[in-house]
N, C-alpha and C. Protein backbone atom coordinates (compact mmCIF):
# COMPACT_ATOMS: atom_id res chain seq x y z
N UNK A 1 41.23 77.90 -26.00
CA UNK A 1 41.49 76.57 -26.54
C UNK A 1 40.44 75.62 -25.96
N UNK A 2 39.85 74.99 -26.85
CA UNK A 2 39.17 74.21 -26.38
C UNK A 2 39.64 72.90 -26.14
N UNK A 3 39.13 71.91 -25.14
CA UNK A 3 39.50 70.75 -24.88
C UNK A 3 38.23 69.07 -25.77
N UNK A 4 38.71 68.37 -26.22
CA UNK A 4 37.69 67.09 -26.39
C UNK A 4 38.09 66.27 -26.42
N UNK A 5 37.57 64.92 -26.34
CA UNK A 5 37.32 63.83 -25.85
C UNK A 5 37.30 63.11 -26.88
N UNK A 6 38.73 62.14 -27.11
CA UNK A 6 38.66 61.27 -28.10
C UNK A 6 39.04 59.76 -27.91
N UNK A 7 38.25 58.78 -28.62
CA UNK A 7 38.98 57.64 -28.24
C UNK A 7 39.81 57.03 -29.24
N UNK A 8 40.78 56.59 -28.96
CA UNK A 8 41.65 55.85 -30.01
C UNK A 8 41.97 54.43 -29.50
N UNK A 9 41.97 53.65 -30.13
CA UNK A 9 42.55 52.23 -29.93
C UNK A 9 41.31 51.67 -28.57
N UNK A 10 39.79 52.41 -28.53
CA UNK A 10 39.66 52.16 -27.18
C UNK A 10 39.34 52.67 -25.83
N UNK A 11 40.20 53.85 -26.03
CA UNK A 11 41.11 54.47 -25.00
C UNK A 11 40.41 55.52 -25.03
N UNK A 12 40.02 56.59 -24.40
CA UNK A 12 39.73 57.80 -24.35
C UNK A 12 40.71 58.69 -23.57
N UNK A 13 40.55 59.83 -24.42
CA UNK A 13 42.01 61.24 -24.45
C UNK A 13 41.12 62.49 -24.29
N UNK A 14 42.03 63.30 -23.65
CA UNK A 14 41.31 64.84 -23.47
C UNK A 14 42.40 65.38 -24.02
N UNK A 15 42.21 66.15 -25.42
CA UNK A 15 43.18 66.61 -26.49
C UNK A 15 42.71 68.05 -26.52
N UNK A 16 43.60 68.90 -26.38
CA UNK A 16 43.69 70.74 -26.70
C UNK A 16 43.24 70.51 -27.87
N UNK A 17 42.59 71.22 -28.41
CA UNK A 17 41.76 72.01 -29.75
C UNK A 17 41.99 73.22 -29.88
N UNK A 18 42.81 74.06 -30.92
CA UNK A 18 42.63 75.82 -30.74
C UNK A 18 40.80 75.66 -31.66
N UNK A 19 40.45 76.68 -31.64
CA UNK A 19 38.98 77.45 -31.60
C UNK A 19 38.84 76.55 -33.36
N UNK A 20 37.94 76.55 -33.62
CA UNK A 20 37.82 76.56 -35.21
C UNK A 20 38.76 74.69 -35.78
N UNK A 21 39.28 74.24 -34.89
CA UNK A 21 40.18 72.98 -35.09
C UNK A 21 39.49 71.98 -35.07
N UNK A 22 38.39 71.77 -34.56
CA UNK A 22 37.45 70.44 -34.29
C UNK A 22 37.63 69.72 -35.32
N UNK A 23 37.59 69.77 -36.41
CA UNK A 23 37.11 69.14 -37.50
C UNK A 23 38.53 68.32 -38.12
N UNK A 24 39.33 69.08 -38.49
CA UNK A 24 40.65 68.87 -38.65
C UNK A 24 41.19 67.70 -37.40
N UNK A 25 41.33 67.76 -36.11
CA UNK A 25 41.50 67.12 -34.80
C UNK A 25 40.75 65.97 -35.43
N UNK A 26 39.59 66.18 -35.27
CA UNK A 26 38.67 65.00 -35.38
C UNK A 26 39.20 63.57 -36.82
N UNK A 27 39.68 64.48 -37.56
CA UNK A 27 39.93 63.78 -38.51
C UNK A 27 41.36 63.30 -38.57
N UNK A 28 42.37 63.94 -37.77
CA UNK A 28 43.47 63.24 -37.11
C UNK A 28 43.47 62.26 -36.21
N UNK A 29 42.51 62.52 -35.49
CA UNK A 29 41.95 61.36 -34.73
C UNK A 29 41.91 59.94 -35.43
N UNK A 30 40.44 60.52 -36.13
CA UNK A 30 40.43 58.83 -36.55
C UNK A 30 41.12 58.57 -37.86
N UNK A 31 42.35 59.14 -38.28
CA UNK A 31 43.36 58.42 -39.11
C UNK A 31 43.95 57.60 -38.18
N UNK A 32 44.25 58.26 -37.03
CA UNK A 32 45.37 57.18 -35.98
C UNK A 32 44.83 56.07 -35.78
N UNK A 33 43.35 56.34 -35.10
CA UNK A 33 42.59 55.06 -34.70
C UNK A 33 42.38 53.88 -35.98
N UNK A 34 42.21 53.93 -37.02
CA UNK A 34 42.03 53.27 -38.45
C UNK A 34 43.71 52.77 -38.25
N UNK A 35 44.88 53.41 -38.33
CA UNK A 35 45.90 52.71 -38.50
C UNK A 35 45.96 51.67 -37.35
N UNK A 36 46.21 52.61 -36.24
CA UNK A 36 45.99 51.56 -35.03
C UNK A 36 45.53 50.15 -34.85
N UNK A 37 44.13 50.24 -35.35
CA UNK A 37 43.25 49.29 -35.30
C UNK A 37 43.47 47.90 -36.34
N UNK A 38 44.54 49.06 -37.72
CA UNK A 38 44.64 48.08 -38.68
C UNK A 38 45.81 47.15 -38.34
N UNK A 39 46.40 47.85 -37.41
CA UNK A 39 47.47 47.06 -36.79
C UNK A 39 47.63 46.08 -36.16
N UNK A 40 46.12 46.23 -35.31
CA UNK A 40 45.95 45.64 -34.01
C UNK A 40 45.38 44.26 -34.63
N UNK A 41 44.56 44.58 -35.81
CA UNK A 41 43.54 43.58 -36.21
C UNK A 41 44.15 42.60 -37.34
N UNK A 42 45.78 43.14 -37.28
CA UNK A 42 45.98 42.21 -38.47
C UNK A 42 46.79 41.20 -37.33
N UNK A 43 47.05 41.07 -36.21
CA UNK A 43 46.93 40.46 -35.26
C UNK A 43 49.00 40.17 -35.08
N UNK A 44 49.41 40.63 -35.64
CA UNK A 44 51.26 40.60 -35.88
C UNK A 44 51.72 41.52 -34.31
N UNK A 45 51.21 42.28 -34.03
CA UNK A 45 51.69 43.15 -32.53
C UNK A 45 50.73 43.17 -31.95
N UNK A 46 51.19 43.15 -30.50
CA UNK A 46 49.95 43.23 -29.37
C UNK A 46 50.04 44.51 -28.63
N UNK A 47 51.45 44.90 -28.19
CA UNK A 47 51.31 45.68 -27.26
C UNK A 47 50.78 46.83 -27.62
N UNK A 48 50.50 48.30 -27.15
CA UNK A 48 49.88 49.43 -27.76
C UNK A 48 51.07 50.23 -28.03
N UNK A 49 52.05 49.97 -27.53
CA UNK A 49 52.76 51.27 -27.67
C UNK A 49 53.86 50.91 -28.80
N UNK A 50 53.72 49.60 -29.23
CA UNK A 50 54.62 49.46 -30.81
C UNK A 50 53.39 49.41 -31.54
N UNK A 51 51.95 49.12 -31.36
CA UNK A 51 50.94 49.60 -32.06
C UNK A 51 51.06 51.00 -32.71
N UNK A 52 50.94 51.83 -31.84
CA UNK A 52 51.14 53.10 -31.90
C UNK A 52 52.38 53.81 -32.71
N UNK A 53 53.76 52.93 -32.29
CA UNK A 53 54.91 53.38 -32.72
C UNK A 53 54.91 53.22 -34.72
N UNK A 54 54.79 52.01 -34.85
CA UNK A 54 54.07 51.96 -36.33
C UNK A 54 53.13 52.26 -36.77
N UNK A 55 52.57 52.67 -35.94
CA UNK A 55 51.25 53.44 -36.97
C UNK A 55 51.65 54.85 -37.00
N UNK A 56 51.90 55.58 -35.82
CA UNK A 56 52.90 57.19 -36.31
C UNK A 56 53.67 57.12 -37.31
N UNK A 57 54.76 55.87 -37.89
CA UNK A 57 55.50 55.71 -38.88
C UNK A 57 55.03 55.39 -40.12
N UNK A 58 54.15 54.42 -40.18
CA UNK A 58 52.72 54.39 -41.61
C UNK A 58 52.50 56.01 -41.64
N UNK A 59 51.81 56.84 -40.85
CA UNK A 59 51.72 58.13 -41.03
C UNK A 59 52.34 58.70 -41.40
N UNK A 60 53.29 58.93 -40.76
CA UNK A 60 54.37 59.93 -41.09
C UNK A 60 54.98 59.61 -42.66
N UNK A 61 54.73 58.12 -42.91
CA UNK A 61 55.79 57.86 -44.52
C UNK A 61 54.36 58.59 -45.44
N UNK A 62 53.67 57.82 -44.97
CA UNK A 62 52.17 58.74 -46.11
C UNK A 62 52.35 60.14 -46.04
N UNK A 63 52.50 60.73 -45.33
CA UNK A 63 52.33 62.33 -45.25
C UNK A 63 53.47 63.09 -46.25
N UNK A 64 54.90 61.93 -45.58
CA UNK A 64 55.90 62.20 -46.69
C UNK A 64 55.95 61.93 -48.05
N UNK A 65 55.54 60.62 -48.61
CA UNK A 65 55.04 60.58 -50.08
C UNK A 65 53.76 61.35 -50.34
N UNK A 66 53.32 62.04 -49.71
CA UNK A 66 52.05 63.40 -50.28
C UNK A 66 52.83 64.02 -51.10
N UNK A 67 54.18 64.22 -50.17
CA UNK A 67 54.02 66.02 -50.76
C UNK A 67 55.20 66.18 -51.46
N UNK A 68 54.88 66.66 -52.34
CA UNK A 68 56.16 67.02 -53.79
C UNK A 68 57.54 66.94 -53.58
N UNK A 69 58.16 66.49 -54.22
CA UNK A 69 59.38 65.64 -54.25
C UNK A 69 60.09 67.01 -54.68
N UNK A 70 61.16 67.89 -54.27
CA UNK A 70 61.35 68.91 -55.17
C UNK A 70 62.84 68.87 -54.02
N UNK A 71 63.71 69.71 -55.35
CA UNK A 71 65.18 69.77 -54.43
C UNK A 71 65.55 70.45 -53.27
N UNK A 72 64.48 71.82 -53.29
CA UNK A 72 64.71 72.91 -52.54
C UNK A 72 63.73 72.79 -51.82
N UNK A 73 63.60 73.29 -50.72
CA UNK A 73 62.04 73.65 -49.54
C UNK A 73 61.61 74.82 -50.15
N UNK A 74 62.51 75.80 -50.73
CA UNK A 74 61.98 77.19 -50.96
C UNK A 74 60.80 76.63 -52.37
N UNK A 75 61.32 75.90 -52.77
CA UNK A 75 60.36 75.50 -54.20
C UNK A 75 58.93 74.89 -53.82
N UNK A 76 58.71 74.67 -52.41
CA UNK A 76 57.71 73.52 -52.23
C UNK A 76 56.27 74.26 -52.16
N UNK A 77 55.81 73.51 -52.79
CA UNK A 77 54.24 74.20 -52.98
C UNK A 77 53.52 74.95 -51.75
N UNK A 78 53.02 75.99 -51.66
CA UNK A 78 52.27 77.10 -50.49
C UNK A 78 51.62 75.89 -49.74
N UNK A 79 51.72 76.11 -48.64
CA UNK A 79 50.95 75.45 -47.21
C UNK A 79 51.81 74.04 -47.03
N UNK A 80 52.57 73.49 -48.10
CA UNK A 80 53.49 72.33 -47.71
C UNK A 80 53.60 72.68 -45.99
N UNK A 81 54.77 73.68 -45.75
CA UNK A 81 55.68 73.67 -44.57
C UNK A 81 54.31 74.16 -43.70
N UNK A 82 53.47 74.93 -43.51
CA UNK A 82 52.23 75.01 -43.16
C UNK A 82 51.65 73.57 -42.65
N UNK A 83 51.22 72.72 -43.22
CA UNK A 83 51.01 71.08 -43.03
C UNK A 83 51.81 70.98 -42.35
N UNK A 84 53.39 70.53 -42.17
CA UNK A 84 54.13 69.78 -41.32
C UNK A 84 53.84 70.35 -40.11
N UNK A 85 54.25 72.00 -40.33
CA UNK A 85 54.30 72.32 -38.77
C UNK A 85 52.82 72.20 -38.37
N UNK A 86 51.64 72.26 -38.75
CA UNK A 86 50.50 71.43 -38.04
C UNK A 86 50.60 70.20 -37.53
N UNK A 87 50.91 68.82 -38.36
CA UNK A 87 50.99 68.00 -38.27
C UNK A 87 51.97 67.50 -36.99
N UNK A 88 53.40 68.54 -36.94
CA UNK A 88 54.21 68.31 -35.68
C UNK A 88 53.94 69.13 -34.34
N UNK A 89 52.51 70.31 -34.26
CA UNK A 89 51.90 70.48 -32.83
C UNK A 89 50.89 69.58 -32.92
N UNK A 90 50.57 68.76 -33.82
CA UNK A 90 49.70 67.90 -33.27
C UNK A 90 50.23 67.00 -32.61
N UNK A 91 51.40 66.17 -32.77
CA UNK A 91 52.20 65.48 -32.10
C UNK A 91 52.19 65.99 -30.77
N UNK A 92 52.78 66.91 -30.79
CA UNK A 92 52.76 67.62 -29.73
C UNK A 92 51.82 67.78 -28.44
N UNK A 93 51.12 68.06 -29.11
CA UNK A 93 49.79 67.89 -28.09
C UNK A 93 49.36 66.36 -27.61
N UNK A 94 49.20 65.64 -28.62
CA UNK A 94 49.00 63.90 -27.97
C UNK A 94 50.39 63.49 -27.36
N UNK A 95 51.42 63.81 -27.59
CA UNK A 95 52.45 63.53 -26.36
C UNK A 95 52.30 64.01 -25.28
N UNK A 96 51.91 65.21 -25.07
CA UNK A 96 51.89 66.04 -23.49
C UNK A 96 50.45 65.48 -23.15
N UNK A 97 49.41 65.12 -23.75
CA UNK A 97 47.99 64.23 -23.36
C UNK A 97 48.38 62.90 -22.79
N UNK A 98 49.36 62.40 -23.48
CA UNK A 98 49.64 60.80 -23.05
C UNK A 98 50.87 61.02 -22.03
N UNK A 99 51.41 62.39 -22.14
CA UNK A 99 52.29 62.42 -20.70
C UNK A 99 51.53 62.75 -19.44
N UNK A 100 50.79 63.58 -19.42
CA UNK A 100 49.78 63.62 -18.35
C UNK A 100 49.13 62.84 -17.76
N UNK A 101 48.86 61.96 -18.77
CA UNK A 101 47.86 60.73 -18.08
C UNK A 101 49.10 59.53 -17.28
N UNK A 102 49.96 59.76 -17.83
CA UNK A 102 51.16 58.81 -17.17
C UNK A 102 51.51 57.43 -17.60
N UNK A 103 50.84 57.07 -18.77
CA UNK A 103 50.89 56.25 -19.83
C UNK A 103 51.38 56.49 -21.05
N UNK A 104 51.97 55.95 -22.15
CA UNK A 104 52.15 56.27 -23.37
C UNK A 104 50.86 55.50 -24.00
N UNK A 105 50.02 54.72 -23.71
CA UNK A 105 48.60 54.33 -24.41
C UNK A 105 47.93 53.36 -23.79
């Protein structure tokens, strides 16, 4: 696993990468930082960590209006459940990054 160096809001993070992930990471990255920033800059919240808290929630509702509206999970289009569970070790990983450092941001 590789490790890199990202900044968000600012801030610089040392985030796990499995092998071949850079690109993908990278581009999770700076979705957060773009929300973040759009947050920060529309000047309504200051602190970082309700910065942060709404911008995971802007995310998370976008990710949810992506993906096909259907009754069943078994019906949901190939790589749907694939995506989430990416999307929720990525969480994963920037929580245990921002627990380590001993800050939430």
């Amino acid at each position: 696993m590789k490790q890199l160096e990202v900044t968000i809001l600012g801030q610089s993070y040392i985030l796990g990468c499995p092998d071949g992930g850079e690109a993908l990471l990278s581009a999770a990255v700076a979705s957060v930082d773009r929300e973040m920033s759009a947050i920060r800059d529309a000047g309504k919240v200051k602190a970082r960590e309700r910065i942060a808290v709404l911008a995971a929630l802007n995310l998370a509702y976008q990710l949810a209006d992506s993906t096909p509206r259907k009754a069943s999970a078994a019906a949901q289009e190939p790589g749907t459940a694939a995506d989430a569970a990416q999307l929720e070790a990525l969480i994963r990983r920037v929580d245990a990054a921002l627990n380590d450092d001993g800050q939430l941001l």
